[in-house]
PDB file of N, CA and C in Angstrom:
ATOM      1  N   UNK A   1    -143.399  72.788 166.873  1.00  0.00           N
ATOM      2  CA  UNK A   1    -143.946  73.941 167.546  1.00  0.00           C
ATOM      3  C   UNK A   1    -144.380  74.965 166.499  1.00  0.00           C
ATOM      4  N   UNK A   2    -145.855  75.546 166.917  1.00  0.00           N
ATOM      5  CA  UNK A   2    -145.958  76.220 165.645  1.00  0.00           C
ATOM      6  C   UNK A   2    -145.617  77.883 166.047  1.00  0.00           C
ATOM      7  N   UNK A   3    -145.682  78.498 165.221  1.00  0.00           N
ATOM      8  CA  UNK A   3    -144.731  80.086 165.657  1.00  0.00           C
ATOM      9  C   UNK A   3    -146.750  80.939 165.537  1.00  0.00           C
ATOM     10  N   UNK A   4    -146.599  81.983 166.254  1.00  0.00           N
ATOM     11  CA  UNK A   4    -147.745  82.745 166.459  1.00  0.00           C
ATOM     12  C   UNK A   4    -147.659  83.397 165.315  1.00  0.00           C
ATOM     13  N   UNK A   5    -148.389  84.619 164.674  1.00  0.00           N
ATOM     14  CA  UNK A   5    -148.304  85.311 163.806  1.00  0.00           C
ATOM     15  C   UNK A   5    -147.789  87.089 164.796  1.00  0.00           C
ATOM     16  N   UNK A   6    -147.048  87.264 164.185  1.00  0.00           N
ATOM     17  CA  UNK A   6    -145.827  88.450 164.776  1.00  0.00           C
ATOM     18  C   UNK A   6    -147.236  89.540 164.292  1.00  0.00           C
ATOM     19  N   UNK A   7    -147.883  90.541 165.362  1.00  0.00           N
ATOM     20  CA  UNK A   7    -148.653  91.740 165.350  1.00  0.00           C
ATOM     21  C   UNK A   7    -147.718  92.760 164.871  1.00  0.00           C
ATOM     22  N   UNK A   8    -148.796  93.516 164.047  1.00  0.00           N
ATOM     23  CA  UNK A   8    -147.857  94.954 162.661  1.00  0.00           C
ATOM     24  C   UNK A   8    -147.482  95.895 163.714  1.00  0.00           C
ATOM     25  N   UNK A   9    -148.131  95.563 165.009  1.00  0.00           N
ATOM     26  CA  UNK A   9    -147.240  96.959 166.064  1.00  0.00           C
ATOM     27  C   UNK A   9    -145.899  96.756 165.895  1.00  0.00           C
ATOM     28  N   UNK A  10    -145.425  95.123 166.312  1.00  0.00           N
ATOM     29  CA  UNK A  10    -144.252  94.558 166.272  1.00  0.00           C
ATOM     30  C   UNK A  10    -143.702  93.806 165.271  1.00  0.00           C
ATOM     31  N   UNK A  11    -143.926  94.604 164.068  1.00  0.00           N
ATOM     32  CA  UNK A  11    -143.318  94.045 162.888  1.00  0.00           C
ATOM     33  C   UNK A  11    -141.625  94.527 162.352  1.00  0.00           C
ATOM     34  N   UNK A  12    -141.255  95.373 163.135  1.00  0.00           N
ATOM     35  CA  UNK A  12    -139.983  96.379 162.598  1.00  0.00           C
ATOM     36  C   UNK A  12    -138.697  94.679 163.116  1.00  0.00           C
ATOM     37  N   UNK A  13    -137.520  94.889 162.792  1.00  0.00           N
ATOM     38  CA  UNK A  13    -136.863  94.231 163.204  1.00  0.00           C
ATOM     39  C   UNK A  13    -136.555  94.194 164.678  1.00  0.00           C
ATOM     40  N   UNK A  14    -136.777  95.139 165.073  1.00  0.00           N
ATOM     41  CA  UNK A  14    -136.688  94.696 166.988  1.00  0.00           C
ATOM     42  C   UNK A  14    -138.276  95.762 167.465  1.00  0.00           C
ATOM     43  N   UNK A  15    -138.795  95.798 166.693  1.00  0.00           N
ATOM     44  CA  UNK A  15    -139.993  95.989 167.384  1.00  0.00           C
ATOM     45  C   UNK A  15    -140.608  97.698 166.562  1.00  0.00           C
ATOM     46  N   UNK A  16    -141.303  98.111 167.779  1.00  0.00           N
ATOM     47  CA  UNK A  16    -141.291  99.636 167.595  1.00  0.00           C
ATOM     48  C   UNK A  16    -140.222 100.422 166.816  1.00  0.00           C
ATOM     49  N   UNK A  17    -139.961 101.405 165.927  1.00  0.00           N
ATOM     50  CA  UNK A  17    -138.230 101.595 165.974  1.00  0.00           C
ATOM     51  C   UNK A  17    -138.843 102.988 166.271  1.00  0.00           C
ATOM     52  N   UNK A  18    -139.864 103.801 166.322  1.00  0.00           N
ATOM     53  CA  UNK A  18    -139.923 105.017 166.738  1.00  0.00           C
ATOM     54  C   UNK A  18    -141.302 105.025 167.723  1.00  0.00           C
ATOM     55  N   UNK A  19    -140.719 105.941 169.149  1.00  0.00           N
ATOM     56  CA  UNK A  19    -141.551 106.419 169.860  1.00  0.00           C
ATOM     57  C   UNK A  19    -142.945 106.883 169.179  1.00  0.00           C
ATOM     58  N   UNK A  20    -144.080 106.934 169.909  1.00  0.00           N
ATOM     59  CA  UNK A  20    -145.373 107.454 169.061  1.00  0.00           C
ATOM     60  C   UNK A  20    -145.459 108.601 169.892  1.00  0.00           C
ATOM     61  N   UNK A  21    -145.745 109.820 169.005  1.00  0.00           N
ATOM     62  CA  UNK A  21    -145.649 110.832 169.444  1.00  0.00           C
ATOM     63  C   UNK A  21    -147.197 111.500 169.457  1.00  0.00           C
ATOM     64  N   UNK A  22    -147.843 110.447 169.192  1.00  0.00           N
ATOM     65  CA  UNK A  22    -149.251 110.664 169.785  1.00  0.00           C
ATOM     66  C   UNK A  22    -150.449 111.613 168.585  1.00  0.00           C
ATOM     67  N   UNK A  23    -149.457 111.749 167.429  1.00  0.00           N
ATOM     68  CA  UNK A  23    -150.394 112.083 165.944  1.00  0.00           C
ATOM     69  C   UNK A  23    -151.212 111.590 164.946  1.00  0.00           C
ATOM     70  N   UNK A  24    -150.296 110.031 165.489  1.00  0.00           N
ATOM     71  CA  UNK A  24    -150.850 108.922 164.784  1.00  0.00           C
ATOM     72  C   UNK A  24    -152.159 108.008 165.715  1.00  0.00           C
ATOM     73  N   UNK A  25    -153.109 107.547 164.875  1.00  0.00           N
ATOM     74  CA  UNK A  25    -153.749 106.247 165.282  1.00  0.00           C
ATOM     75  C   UNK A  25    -152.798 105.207 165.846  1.00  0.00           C
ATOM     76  N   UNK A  26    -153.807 104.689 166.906  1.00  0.00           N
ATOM     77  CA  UNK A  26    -153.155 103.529 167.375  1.00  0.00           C
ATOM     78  C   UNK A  26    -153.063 102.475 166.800  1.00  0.00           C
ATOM     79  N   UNK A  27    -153.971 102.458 165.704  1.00  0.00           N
ATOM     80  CA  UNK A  27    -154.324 101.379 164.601  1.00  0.00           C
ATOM     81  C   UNK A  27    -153.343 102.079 163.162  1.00  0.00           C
ATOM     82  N   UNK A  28    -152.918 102.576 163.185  1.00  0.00           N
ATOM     83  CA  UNK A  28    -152.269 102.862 161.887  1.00  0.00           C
ATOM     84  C   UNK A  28    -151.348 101.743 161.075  1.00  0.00           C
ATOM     85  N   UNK A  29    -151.447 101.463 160.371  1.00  0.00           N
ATOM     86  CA  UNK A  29    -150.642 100.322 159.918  1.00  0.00           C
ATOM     87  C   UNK A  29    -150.294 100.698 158.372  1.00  0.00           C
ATOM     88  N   UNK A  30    -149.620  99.786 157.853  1.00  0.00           N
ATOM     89  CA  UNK A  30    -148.736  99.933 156.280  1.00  0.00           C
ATOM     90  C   UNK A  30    -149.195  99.146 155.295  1.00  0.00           C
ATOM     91  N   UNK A  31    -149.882 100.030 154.444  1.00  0.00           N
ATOM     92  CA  UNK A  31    -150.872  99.115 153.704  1.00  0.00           C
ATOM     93  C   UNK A  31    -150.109  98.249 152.769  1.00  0.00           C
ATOM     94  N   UNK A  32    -149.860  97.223 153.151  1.00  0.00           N
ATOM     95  CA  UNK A  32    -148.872  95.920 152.871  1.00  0.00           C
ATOM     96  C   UNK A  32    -149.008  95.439 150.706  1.00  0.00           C
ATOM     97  N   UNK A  33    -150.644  95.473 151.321  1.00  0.00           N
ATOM     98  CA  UNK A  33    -151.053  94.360 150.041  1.00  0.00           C
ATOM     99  C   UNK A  33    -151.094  95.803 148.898  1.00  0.00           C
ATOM    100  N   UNK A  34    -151.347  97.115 149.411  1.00  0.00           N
ATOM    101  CA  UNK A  34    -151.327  97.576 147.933  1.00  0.00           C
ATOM    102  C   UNK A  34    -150.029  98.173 147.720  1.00  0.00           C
ATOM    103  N   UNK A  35    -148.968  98.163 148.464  1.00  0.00           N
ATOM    104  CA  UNK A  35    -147.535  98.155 147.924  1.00  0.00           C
ATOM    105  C   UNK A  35    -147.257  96.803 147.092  1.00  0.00           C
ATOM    106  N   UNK A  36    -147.487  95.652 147.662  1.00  0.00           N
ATOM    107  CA  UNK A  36    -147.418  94.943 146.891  1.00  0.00           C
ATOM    108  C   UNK A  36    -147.777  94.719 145.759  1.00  0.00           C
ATOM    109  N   UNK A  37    -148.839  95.026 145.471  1.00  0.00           N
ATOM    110  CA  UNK A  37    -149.404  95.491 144.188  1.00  0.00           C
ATOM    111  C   UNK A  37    -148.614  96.469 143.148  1.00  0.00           C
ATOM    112  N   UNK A  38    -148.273  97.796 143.957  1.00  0.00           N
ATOM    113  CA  UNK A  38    -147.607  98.676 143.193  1.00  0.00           C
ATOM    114  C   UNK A  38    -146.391  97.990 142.598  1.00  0.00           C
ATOM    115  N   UNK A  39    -145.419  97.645 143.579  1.00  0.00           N
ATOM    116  CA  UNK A  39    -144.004  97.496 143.357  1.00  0.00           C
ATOM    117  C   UNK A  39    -144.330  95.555 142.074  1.00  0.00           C
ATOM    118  N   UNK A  40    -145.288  94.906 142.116  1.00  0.00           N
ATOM    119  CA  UNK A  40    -145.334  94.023 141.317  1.00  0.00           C
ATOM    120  C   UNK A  40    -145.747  94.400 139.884  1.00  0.00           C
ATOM    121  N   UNK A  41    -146.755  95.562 139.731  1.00  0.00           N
ATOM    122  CA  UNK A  41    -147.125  96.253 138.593  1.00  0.00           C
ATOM    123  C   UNK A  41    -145.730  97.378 137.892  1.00  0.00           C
ATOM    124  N   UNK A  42    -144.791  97.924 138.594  1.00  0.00           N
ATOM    125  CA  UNK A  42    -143.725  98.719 138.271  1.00  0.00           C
ATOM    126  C   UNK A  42    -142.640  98.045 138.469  1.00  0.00           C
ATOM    127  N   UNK A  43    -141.890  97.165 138.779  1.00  0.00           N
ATOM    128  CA  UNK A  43    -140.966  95.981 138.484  1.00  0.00           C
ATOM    129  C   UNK A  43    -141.084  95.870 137.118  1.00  0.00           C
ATOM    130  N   UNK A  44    -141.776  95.005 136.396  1.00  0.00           N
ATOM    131  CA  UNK A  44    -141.584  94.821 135.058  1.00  0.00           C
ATOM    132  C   UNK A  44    -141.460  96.363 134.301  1.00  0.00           C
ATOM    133  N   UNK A  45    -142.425  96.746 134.612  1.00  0.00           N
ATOM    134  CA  UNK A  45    -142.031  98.069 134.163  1.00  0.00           C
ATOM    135  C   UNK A  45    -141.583  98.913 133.623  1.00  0.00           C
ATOM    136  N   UNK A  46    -140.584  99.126 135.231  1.00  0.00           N
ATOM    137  CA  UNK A  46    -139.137  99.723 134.983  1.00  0.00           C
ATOM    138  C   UNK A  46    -137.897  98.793 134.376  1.00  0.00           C
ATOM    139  N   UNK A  47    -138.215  97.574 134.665  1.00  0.00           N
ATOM    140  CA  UNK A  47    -137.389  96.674 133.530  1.00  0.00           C
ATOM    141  C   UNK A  47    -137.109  96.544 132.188  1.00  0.00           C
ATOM    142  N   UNK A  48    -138.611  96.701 131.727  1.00  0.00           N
ATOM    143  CA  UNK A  48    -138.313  96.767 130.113  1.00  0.00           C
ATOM    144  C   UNK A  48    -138.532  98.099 130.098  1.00  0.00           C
ATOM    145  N   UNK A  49    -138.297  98.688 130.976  1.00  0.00           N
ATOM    146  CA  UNK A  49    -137.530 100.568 130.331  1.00  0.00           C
ATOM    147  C   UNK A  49    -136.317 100.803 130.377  1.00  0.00           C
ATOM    148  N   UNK A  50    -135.452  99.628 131.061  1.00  0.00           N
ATOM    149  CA  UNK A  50    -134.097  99.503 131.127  1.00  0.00           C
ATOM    150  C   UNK A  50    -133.499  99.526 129.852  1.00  0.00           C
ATOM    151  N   UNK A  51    -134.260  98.321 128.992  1.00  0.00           N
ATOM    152  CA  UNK A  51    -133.619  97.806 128.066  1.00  0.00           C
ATOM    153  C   UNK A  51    -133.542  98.861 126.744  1.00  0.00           C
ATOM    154  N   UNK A  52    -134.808  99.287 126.592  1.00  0.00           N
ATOM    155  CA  UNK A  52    -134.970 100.226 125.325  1.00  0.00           C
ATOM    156  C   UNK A  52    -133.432 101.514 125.486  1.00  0.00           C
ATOM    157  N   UNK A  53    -133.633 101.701 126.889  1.00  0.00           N
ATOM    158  CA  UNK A  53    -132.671 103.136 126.925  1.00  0.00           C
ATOM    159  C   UNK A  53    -131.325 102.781 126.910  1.00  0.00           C
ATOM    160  N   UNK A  54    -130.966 101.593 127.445  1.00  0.00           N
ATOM    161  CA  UNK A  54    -129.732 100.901 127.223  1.00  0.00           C
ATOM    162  C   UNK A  54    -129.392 100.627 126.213  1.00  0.00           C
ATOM    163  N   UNK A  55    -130.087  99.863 125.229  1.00  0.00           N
ATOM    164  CA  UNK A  55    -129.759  99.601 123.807  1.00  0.00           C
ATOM    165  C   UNK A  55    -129.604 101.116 122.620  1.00  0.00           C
ATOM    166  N   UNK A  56    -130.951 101.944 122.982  1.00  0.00           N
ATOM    167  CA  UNK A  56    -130.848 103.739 122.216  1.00  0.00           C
ATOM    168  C   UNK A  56    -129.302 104.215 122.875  1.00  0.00           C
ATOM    169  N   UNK A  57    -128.915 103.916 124.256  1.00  0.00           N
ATOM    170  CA  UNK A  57    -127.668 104.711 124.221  1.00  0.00           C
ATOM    171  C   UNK A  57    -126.335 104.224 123.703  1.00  0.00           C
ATOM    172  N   UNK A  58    -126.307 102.454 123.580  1.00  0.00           N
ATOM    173  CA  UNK A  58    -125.412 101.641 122.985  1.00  0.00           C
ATOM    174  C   UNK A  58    -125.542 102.292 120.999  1.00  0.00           C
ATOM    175  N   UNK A  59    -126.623 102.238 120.555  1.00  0.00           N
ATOM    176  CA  UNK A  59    -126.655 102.749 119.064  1.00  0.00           C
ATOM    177  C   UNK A  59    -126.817 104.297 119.307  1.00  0.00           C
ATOM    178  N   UNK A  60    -126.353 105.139 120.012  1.00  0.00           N
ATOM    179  CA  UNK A  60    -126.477 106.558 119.486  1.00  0.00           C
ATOM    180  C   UNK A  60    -125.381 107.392 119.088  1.00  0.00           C
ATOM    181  N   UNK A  61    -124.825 108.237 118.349  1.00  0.00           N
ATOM    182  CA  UNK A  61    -123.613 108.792 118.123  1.00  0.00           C
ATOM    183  C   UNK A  61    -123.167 110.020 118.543  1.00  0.00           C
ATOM    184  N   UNK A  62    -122.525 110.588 118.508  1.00  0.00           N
ATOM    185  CA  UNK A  62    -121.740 111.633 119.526  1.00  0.00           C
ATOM    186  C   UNK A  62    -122.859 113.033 118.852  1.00  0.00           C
ATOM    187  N   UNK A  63    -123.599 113.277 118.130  1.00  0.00           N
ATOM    188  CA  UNK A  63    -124.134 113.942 117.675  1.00  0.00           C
ATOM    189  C   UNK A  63    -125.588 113.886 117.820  1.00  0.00           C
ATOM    190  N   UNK A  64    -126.044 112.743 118.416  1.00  0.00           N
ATOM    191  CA  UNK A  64    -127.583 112.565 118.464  1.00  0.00           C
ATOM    192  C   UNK A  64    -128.163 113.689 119.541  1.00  0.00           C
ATOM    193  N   UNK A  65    -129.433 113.639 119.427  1.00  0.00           N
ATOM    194  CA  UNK A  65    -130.595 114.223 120.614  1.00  0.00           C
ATOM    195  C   UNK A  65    -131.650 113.392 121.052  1.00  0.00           C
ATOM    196  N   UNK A  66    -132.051 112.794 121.740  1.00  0.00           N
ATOM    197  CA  UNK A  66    -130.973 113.104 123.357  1.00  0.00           C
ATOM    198  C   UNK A  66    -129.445 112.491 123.133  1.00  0.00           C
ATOM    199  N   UNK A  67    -128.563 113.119 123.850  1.00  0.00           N
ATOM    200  CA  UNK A  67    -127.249 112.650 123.883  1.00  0.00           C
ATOM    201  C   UNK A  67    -126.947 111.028 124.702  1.00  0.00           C
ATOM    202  N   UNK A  68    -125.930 110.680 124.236  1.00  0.00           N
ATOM    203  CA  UNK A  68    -125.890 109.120 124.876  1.00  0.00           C
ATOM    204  C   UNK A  68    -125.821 109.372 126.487  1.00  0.00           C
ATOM    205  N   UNK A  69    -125.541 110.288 127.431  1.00  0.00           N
ATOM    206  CA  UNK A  69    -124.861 110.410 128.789  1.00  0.00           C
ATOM    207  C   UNK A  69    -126.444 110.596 129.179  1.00  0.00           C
ATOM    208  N   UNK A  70    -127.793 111.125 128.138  1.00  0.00           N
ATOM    209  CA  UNK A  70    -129.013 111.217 129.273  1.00  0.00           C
ATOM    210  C   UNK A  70    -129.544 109.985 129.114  1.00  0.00           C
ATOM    211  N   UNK A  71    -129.844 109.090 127.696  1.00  0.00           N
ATOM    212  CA  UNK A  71    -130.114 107.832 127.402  1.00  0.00           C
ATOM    213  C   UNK A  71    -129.623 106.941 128.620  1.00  0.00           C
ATOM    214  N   UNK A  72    -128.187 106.932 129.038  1.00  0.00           N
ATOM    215  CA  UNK A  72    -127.250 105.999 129.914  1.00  0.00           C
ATOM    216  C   UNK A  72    -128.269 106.201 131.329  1.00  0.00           C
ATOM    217  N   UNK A  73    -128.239 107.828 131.723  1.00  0.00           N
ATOM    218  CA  UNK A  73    -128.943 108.421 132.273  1.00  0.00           C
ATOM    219  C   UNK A  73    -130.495 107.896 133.221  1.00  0.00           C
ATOM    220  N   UNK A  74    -131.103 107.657 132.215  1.00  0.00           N
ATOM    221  CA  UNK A  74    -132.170 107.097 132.188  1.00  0.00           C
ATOM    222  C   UNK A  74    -132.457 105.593 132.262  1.00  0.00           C
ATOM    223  N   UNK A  75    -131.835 105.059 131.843  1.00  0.00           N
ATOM    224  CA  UNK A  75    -131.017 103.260 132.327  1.00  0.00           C
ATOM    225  C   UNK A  75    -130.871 103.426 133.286  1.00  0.00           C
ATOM    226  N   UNK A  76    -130.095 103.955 133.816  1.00  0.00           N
ATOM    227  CA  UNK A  76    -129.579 103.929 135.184  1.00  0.00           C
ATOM    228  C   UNK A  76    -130.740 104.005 136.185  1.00  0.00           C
ATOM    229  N   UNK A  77    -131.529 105.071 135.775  1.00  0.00           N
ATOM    230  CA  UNK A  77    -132.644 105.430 136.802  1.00  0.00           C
ATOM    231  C   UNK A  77    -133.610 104.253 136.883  1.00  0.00           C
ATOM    232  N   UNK A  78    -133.987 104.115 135.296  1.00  0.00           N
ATOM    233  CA  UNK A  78    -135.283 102.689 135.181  1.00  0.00           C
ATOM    234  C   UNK A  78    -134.453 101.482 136.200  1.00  0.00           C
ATOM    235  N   UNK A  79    -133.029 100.978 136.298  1.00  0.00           N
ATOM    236  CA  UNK A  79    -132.715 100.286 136.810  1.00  0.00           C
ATOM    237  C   UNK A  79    -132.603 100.216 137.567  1.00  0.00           C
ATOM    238  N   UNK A  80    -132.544 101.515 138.890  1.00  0.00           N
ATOM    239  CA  UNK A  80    -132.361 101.484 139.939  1.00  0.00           C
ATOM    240  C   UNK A  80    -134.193 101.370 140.724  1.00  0.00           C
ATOM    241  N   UNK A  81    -134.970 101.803 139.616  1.00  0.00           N
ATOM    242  CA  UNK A  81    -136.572 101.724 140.670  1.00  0.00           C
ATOM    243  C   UNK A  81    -136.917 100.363 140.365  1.00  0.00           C
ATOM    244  N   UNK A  82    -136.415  99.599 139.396  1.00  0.00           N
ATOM    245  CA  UNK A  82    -136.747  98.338 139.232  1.00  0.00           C
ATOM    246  C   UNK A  82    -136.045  97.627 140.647  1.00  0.00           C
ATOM    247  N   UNK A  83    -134.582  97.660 140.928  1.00  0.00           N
ATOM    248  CA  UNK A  83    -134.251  97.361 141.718  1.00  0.00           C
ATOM    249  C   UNK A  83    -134.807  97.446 143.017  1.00  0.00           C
ATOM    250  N   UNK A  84    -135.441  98.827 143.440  1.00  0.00           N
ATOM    251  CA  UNK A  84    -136.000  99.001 144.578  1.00  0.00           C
ATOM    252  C   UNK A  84    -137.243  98.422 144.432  1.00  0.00           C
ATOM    253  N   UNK A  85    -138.175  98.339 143.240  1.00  0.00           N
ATOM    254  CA  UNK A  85    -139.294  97.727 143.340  1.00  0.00           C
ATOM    255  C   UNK A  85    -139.158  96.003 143.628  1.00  0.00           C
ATOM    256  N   UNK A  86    -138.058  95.560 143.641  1.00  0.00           N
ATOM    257  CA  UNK A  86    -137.659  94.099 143.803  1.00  0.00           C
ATOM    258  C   UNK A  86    -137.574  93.796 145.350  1.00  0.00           C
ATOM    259  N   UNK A  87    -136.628  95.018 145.741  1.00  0.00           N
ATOM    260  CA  UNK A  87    -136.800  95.244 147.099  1.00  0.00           C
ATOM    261  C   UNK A  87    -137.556  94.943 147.966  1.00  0.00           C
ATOM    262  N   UNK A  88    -138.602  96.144 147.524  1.00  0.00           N
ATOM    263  CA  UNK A  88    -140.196  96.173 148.235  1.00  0.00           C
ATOM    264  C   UNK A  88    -140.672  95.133 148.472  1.00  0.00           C
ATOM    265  N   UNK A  89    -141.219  94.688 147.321  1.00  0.00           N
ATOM    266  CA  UNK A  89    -141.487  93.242 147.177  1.00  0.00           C
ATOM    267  C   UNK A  89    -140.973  92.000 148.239  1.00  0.00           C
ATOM    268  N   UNK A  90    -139.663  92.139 148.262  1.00  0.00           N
ATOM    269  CA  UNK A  90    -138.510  90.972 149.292  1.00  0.00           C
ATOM    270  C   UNK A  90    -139.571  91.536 150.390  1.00  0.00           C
ATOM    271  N   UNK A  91    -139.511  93.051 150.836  1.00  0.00           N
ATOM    272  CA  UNK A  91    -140.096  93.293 152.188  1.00  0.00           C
ATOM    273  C   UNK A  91    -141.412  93.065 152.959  1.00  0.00           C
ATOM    274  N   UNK A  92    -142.004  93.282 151.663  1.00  0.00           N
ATOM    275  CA  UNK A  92    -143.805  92.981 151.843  1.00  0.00           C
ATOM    276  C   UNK A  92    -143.982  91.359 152.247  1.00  0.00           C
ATOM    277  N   UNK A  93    -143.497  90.960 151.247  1.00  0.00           N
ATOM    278  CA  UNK A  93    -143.645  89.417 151.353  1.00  0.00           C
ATOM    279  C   UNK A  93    -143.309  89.145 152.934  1.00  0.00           C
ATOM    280  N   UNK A  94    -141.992  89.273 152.839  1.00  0.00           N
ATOM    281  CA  UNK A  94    -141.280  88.968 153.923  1.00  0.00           C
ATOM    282  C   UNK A  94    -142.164  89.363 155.455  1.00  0.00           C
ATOM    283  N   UNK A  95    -142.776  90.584 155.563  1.00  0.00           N
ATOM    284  CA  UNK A  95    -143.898  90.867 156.586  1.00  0.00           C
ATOM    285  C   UNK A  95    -145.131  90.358 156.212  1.00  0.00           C
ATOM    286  N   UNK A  96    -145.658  90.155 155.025  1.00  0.00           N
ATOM    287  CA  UNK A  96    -146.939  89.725 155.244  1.00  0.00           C
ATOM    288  C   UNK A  96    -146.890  88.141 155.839  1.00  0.00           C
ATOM    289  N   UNK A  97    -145.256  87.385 155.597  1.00  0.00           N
ATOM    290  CA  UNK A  97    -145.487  86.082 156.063  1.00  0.00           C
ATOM    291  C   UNK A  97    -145.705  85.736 157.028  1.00  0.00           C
ATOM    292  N   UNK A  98    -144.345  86.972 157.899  1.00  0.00           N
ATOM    293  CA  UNK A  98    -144.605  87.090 159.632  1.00  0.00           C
ATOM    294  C   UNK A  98    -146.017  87.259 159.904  1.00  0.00           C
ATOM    295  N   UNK A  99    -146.701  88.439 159.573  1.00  0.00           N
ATOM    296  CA  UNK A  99    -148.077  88.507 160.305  1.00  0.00           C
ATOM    297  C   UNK A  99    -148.891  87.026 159.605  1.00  0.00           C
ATOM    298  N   UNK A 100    -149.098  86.861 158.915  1.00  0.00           N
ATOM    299  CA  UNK A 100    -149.892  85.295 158.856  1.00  0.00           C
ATOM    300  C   UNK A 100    -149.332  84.161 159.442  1.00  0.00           C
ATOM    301  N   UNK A 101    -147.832  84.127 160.048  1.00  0.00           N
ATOM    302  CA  UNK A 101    -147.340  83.107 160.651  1.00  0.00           C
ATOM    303  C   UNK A 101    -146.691  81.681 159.968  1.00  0.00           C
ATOM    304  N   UNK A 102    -146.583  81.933 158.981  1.00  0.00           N
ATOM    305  CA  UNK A 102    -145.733  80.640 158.328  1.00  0.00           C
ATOM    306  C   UNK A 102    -144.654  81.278 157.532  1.00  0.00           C
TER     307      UNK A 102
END
């Protein structure tokens, strides 16, 4: 049996998740393919910005500028938009498959 392709009205996990309050187009939709784009161009990215600030805060000494706690700082952050850009990605995919149907 083959499965239909799921419409972007009804793309949320149970459907609609918010009333339309009548500001929006009826056609409004989530521009899928150029998130995808974004979050595939800033993934690597923010990855190898992980590494540089991770390694500068592993070699820096209690006396440097920037201090090791903004270096760590900044790891943390590159790692967490990398993470979400991985995210995105899982999500886009994951809806663009529904609406094409396989």
């Amino acid at each position: 049996m083959t499965q239909r392709p799921v419409p972007r009205s009804r793309s949320g996990v149970i459907g609609r998740r918010f009333p339309r309050t009548g500001t929006e187009p009826w056609t409004a939709q989530s521009p899928l393919r150029l998130r995808r784009l974004l979050s595939a161009v800033f993934l690597p990215l923010f990855a190898a910005a992980t590494a540089p600030f991770g390694l500068w805060a592993a070699r820096s000494d209690a006396g440097d500028s920037p201090g090791r706690g903004v270096l760590v700082g900044l790891a943390v952050v590159c790692a967490l938009f990398a993470v979400a850009a991985a995210a995105d990605l899982v999500v886009v995919a994951r809806r663009l498959r529904r609406e094409r149907g396989g």
